[in-house]
Protein backbone atom coordinates (compact mmCIF):
# COMPACT_ATOMS: atom_id res chain seq x y z
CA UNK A 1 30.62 -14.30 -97.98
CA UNK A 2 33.85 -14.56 -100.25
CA UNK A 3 36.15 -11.61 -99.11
CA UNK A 4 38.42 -9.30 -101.12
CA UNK A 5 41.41 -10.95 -102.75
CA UNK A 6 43.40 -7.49 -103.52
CA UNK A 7 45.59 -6.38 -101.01
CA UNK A 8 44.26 -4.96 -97.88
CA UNK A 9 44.06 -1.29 -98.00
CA UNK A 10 46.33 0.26 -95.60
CA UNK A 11 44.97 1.61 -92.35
CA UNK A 12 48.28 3.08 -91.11
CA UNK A 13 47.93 5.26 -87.42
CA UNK A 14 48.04 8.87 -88.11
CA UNK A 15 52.13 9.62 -87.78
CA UNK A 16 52.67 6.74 -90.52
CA UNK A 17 50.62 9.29 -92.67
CA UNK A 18 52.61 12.03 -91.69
CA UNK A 19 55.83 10.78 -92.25
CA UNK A 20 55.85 12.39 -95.48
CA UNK A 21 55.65 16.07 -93.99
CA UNK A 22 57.86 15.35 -91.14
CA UNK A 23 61.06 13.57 -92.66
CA UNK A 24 62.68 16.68 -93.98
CA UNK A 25 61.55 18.41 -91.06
CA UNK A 26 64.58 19.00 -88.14
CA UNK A 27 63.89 16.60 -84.83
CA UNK A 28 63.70 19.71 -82.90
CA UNK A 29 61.02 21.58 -84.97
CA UNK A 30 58.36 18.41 -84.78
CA UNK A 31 56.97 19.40 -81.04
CA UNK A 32 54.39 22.04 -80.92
CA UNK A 33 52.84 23.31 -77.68
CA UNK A 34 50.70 20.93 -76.22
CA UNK A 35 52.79 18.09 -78.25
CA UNK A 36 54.23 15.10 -76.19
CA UNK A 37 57.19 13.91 -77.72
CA UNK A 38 56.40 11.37 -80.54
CA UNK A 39 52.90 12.07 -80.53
CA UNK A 40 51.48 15.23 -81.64
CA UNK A 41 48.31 17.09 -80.85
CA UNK A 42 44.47 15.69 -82.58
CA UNK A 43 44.58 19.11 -83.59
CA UNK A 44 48.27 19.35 -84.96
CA UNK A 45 47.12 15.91 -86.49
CA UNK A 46 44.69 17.58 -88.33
CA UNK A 47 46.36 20.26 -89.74
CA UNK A 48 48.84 17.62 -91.09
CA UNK A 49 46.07 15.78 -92.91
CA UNK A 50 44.36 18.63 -94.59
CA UNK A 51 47.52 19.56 -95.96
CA UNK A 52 48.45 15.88 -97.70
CA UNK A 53 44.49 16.38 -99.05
CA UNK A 54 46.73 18.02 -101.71
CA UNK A 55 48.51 14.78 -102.38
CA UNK A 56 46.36 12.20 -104.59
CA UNK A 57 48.07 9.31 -103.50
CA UNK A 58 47.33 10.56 -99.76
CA UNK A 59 44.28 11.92 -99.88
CA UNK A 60 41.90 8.65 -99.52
CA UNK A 61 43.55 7.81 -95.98
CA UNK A 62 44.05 11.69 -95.09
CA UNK A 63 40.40 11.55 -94.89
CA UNK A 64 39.65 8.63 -93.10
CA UNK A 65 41.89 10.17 -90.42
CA UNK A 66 40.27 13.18 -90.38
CA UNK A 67 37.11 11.53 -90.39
CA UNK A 68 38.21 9.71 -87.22
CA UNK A 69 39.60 12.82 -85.52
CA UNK A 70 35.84 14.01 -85.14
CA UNK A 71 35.28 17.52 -83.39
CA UNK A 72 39.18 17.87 -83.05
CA UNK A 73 39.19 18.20 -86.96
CA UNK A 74 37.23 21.06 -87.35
CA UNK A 75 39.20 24.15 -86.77
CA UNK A 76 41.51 22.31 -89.58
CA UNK A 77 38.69 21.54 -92.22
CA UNK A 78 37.02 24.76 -91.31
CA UNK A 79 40.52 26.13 -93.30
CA UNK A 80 40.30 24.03 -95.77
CA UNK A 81 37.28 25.54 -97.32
CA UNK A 82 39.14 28.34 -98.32
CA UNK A 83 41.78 26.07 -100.15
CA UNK A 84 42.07 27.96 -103.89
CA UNK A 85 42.00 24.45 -105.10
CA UNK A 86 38.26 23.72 -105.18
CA UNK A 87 38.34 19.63 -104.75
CA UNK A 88 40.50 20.55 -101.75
CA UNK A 89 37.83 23.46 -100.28
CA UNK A 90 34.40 20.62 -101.43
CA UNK A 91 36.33 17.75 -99.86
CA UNK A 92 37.05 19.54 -96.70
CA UNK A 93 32.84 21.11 -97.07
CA UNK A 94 31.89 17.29 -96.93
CA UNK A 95 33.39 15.82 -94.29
CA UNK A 96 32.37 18.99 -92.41
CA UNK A 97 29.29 17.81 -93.44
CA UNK A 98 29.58 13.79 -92.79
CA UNK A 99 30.72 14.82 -88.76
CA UNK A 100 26.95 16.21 -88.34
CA UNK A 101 26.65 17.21 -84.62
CA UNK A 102 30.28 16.82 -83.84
CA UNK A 103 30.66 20.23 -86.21
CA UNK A 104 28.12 22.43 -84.72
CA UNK A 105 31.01 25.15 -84.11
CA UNK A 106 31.18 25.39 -87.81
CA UNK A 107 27.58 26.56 -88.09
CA UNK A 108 28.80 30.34 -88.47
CA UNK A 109 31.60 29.36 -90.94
CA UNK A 110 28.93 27.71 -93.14
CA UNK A 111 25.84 30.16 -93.06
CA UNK A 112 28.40 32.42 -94.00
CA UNK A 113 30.31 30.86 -97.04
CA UNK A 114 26.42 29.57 -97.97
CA UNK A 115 25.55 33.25 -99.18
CA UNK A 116 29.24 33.38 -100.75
CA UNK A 117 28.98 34.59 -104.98
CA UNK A 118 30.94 30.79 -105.49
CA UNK A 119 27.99 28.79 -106.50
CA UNK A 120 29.78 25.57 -106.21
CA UNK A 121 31.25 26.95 -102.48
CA UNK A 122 27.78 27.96 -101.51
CA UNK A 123 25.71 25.02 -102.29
CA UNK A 124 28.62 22.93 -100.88
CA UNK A 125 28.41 24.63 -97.65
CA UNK A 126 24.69 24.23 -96.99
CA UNK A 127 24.80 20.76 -97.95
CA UNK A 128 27.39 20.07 -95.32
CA UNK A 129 25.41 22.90 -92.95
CA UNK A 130 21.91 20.49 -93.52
CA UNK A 131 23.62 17.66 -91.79
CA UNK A 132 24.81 19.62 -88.59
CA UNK A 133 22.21 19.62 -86.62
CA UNK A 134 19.41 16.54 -86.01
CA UNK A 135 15.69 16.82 -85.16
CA UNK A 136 15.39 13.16 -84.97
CA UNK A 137 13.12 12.68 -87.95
CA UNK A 138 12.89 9.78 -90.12
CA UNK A 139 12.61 9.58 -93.85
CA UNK A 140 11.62 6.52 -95.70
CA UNK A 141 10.48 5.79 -99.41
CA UNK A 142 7.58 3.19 -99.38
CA UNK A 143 8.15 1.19 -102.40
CA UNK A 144 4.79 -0.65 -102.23
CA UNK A 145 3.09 2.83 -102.12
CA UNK A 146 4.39 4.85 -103.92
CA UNK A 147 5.10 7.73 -101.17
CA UNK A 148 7.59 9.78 -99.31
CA UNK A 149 6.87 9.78 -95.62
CA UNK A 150 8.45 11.36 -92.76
CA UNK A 151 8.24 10.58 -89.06
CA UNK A 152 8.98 12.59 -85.85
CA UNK A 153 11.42 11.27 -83.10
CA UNK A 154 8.33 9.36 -81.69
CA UNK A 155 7.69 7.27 -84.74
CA UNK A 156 4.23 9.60 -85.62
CA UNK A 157 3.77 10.49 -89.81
CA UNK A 158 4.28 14.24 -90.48
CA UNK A 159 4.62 14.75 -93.84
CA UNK A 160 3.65 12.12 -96.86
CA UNK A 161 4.54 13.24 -100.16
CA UNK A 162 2.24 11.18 -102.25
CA UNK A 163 2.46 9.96 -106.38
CA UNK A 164 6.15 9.02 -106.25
CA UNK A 165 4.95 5.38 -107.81
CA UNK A 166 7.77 2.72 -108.46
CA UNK A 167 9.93 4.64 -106.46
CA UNK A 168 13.29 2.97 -104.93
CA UNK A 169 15.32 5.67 -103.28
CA UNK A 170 14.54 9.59 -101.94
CA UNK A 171 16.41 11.99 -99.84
CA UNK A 172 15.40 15.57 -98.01
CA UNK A 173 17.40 18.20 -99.77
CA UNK A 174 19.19 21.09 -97.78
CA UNK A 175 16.72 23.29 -99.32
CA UNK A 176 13.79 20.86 -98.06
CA UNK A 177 13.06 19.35 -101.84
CA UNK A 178 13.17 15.97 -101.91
CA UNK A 179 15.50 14.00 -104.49
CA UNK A 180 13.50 10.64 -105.62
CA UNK A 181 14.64 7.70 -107.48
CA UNK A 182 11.64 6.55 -109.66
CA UNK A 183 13.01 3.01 -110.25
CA UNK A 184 10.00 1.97 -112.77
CA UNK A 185 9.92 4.50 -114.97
CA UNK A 186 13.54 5.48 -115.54
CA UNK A 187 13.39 8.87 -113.71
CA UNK A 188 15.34 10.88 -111.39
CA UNK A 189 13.65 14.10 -110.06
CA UNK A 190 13.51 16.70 -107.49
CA UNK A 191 10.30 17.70 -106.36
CA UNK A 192 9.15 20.40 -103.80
CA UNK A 193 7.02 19.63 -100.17
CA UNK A 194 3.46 19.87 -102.39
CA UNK A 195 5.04 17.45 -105.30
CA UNK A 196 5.43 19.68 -108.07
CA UNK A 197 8.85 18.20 -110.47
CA UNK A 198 11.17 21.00 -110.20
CA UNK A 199 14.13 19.00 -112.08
CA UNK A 200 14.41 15.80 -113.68
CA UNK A 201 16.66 13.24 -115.56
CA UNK A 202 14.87 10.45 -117.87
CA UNK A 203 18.31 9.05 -119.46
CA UNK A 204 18.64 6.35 -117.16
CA UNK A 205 17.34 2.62 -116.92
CA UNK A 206 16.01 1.52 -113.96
CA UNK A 207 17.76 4.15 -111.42
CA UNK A 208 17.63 3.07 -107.79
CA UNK A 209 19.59 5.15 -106.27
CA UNK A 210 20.49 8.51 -106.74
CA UNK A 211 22.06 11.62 -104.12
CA UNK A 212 22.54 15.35 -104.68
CA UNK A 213 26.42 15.74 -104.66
CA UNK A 214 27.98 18.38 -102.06
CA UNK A 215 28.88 20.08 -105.78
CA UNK A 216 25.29 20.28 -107.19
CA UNK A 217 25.56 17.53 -108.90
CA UNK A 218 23.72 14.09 -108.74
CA UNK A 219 24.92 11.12 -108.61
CA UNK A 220 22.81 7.91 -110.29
CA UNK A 221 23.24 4.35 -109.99
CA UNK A 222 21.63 3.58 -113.50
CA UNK A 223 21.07 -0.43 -112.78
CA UNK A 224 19.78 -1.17 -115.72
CA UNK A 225 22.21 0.67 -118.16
CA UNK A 226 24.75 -0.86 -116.20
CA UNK A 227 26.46 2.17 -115.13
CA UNK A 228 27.35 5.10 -112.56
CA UNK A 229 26.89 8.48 -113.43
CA UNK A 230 27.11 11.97 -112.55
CA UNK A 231 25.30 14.49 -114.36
CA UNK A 232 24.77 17.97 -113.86
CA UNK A 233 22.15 20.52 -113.81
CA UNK A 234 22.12 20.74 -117.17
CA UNK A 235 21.77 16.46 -117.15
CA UNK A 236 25.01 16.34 -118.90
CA UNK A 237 26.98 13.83 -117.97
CA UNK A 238 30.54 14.78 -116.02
CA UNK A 239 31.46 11.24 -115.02
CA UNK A 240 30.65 7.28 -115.44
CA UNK A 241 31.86 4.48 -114.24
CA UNK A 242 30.67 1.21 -116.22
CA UNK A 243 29.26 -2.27 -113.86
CA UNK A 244 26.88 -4.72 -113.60
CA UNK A 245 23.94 -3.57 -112.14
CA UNK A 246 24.67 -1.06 -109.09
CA UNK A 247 22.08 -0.45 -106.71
CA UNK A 248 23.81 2.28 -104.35
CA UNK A 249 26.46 4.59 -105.18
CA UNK A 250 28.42 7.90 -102.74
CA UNK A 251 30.37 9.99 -103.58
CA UNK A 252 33.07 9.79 -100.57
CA UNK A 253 34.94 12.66 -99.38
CA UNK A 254 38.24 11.91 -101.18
CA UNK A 255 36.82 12.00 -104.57
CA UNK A 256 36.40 8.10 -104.94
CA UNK A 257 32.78 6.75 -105.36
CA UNK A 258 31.67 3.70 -102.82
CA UNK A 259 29.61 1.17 -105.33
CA UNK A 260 27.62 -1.69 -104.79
CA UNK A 261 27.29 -3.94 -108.08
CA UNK A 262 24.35 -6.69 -107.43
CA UNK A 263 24.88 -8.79 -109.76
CA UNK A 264 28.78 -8.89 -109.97
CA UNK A 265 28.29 -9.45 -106.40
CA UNK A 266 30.94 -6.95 -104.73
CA UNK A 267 31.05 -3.86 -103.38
CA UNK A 268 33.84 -1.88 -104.86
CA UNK A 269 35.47 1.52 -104.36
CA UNK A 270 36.98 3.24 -107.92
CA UNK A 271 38.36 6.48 -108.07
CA UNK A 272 38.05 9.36 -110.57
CA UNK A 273 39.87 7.94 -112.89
CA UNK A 274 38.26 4.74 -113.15
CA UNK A 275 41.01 2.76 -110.89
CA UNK A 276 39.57 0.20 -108.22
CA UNK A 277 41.09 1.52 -104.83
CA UNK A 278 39.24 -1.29 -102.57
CA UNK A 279 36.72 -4.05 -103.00
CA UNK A 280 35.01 -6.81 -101.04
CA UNK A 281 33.36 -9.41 -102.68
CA UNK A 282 29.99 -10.14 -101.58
CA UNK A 283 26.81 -11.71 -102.25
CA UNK A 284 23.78 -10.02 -102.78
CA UNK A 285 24.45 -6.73 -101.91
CA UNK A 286 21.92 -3.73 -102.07
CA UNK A 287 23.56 -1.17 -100.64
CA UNK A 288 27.02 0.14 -98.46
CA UNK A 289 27.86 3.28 -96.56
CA UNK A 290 31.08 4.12 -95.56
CA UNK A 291 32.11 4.29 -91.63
CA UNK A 292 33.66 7.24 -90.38
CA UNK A 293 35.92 4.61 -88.52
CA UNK A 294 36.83 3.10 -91.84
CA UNK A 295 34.27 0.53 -92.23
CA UNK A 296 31.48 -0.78 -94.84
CA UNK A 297 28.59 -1.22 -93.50
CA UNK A 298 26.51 -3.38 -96.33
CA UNK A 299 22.72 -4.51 -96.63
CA UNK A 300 22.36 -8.10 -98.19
CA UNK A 301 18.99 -8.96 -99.70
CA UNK A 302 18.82 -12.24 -99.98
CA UNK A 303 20.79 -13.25 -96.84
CA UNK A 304 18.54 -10.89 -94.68
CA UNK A 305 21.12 -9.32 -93.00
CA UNK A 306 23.64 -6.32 -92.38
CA UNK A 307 27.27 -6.55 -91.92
CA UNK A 308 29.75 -4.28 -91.32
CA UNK A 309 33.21 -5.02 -92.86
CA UNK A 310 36.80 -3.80 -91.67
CA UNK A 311 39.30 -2.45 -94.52
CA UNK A 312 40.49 -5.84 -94.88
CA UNK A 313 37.20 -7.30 -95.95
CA UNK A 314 36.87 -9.35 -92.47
CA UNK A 315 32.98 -9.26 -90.83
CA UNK A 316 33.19 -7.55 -87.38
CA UNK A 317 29.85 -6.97 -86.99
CA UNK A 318 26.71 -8.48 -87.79
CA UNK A 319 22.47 -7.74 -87.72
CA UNK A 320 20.59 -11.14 -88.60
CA UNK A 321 16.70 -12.14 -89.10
CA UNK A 322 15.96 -9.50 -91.25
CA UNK A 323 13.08 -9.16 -93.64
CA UNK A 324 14.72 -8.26 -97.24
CA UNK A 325 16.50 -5.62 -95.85
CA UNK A 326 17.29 -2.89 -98.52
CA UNK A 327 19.75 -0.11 -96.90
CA UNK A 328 20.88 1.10 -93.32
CA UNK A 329 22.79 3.69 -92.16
CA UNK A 330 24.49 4.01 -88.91
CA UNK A 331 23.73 6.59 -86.50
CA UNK A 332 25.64 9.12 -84.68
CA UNK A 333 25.28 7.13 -81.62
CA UNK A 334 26.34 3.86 -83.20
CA UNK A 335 23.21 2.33 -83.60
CA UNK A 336 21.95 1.15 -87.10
CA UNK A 337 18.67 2.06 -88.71
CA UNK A 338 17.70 -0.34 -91.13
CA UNK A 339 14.91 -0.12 -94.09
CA UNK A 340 13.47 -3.38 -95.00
CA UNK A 341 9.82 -5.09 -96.12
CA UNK A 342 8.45 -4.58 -92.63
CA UNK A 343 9.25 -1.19 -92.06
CA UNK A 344 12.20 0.44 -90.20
CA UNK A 345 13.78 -0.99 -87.15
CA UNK A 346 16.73 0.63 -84.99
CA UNK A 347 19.22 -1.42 -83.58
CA UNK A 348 21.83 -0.98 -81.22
CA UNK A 349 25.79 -1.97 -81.15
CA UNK A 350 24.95 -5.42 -79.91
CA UNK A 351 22.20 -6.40 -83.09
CA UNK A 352 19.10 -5.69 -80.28
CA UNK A 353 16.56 -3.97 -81.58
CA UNK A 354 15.66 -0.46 -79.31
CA UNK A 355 12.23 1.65 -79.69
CA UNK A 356 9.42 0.35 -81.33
CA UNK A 357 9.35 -0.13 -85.54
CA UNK A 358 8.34 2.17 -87.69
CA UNK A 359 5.75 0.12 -89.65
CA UNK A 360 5.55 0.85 -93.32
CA UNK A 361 4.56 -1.49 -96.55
CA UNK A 362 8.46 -2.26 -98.02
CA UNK A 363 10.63 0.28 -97.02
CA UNK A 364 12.96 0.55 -99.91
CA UNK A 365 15.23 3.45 -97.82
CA UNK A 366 15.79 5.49 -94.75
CA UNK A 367 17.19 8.46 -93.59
CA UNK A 368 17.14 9.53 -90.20
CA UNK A 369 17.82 13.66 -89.81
């Protein structure tokens, strides 16, 4: 793998980001109860972090802090939805949404600001309230079949959602639609349980990946028109962001979009205004997610493997022997669940596979819920 040759993105500890707040701010007013001097509080942490959210130059690390705070960072994020500045109130709604269990508390907050007369608020907070709580259920697109199927914690079929032909990617919606990528014949659609299309965008090439946004909107990675694009309900399209051939694209909490180009052979992170803000350049790359510890954690085709990279672009961790692996996500308990022509295996923090696989034709993605 040939590594990034920008300069490494900064990963400074949490009172580097600070500094900013603090340096106007007399010696004798930076201790808060429960501070130690020096050091302040996860939660006083917090607080500081939501507030440079308002900073655009700060807000990419801000949230990678708050990401790592976990449960600490809710009481603070829980008042950032009601920032009057709405990228402020959806970015604080997503990573609400990204902590999943570690949030429960903010179950009340959400149900509440879900029946809120803000669309954008609304949908935002029952996007982020889907993802608090886990039943243990798996979700995987079958290629080769042409179906959505879901499994229970013991590996047993529940639901198949059938006719999804040439499909690449598919997620479970908050609303329990289903989002599907139909790779062969240039379509993105939702769909309800029984399979009837609901919504649907047929101005992309080849789309083989596409996610409902915490806004409303969706997110495509239009591979064959060489692009990345948002569009909205309407299917007009809000932003784009031109490459090679991506194959995966989020939308990260800070407003920046996470990209994985196939053919340019990098995985990339841009923000809104086009600018690259981090890259690593490797092979054969399907997919990438994010870490909420600051890491990539990439699928490579080809190579038949999953790494995960630090913000420096150096491997620290590494799953080998697989079958054309195609995405994997890590789990709350830092195992990784990984969708690939066999089927779906789980694997724990030392690459050793745990629980028996879940045996489909090529599974071209995976969620686990």
């Amino acid at each position: 793998m040939t590594l990034n040759r920008m300069p490494a993105t900064p990963a400074p500890l949490v009172l580097a980001l600070c500094a900013a707040l603090l340096a106007d701010t007399p010696r004798s007013q930076h201790r808060t109860d429960g501070d130690t001097p020096g050091r302040p509080t996860p939660a006083r942490q917090a607080e500081r972090m939501v507030k440079l959210l308002e900073l655009p130059d700060r807000r990419r690390d801000a949230v990678q802090q708050l990401l790592q705070l976990g449960e600490a960072a809710v009481p603070a994020l829980l008042r950032g939805v009601d920032h009057p500045r709405d990228e402020i109130a959806l970015a604080s709604l997503q990573m609400l949404g990204e902590l999943g269990p570690l949030a429960h508390s903010a179950a009340p907050r959400l149900d509440a600001l879900a029946r809120a007369s803000d669309r954008t608020r609304a949908h935002a907070a029952k996007w982020a309230r889907a993802r608090l709580q886990h039943d243990g259920s798996t979700l995987v697109v079958d290629y080769t079949t042409g179906c959505v199927l879901q499994f229970d914690k013991t590996g047993k079929e529940v639901f198949r959602l059938k006719n999804q032909n040439g499909s690449f990617d598919g997620e479970r919606l908050a609303d329990g639609n289903f989002l599907v990528s139909r790779y062969l014949h240039h379509e993105v659609r939702e769909v309800d349980p029984r399979g009837k299309v609901l919504w649907r965008f047929t101005k992309a090439k080849f789309p083989a990946d596409a996610d409902r946004l915490a806004n409303g909107n969706t997110l495509i990675s239009d591979s064959g028109g060489r692009r990345v694009i948002e569009v909205d309900r309407a299917g007009k399209i809000v932003w784009q962001h031109a490459c090679a051939c991506p194959y995966d694209a989020d939308r990260l909490p800070s407003g920046n979009t996470l990209i994985t180009d196939f053919l340019a052979g990098r995985v990339f992170e841009v923000t809104p205004r086009g600018n690259v803000a981090w890259e690593v350049l490797v092979s054969q790359a399907f997919g990438a997610d994010r870490l909420r510890n600051g890491n990539t954690l990439i699928t490579r085709f080809g190579p038949g493997e999953v790494i995960e990279v630090d913000p420096n672009g150096k491997t620290v961790a590494k799953i080998t022997g697989l079958q054309v692996p195609n995405e994997a996500r890590r789990l709350p308990n830092g195992h990784t669940l990984v969708a690939a022509g066999d089927g779906v295996r789980e694997f724990d923090a030392t690459g050793k596979q745990v629980g028996q696989r879940i045996r489909t034709y090529r599974a071209a993605t995976v969620h686990r819920y």
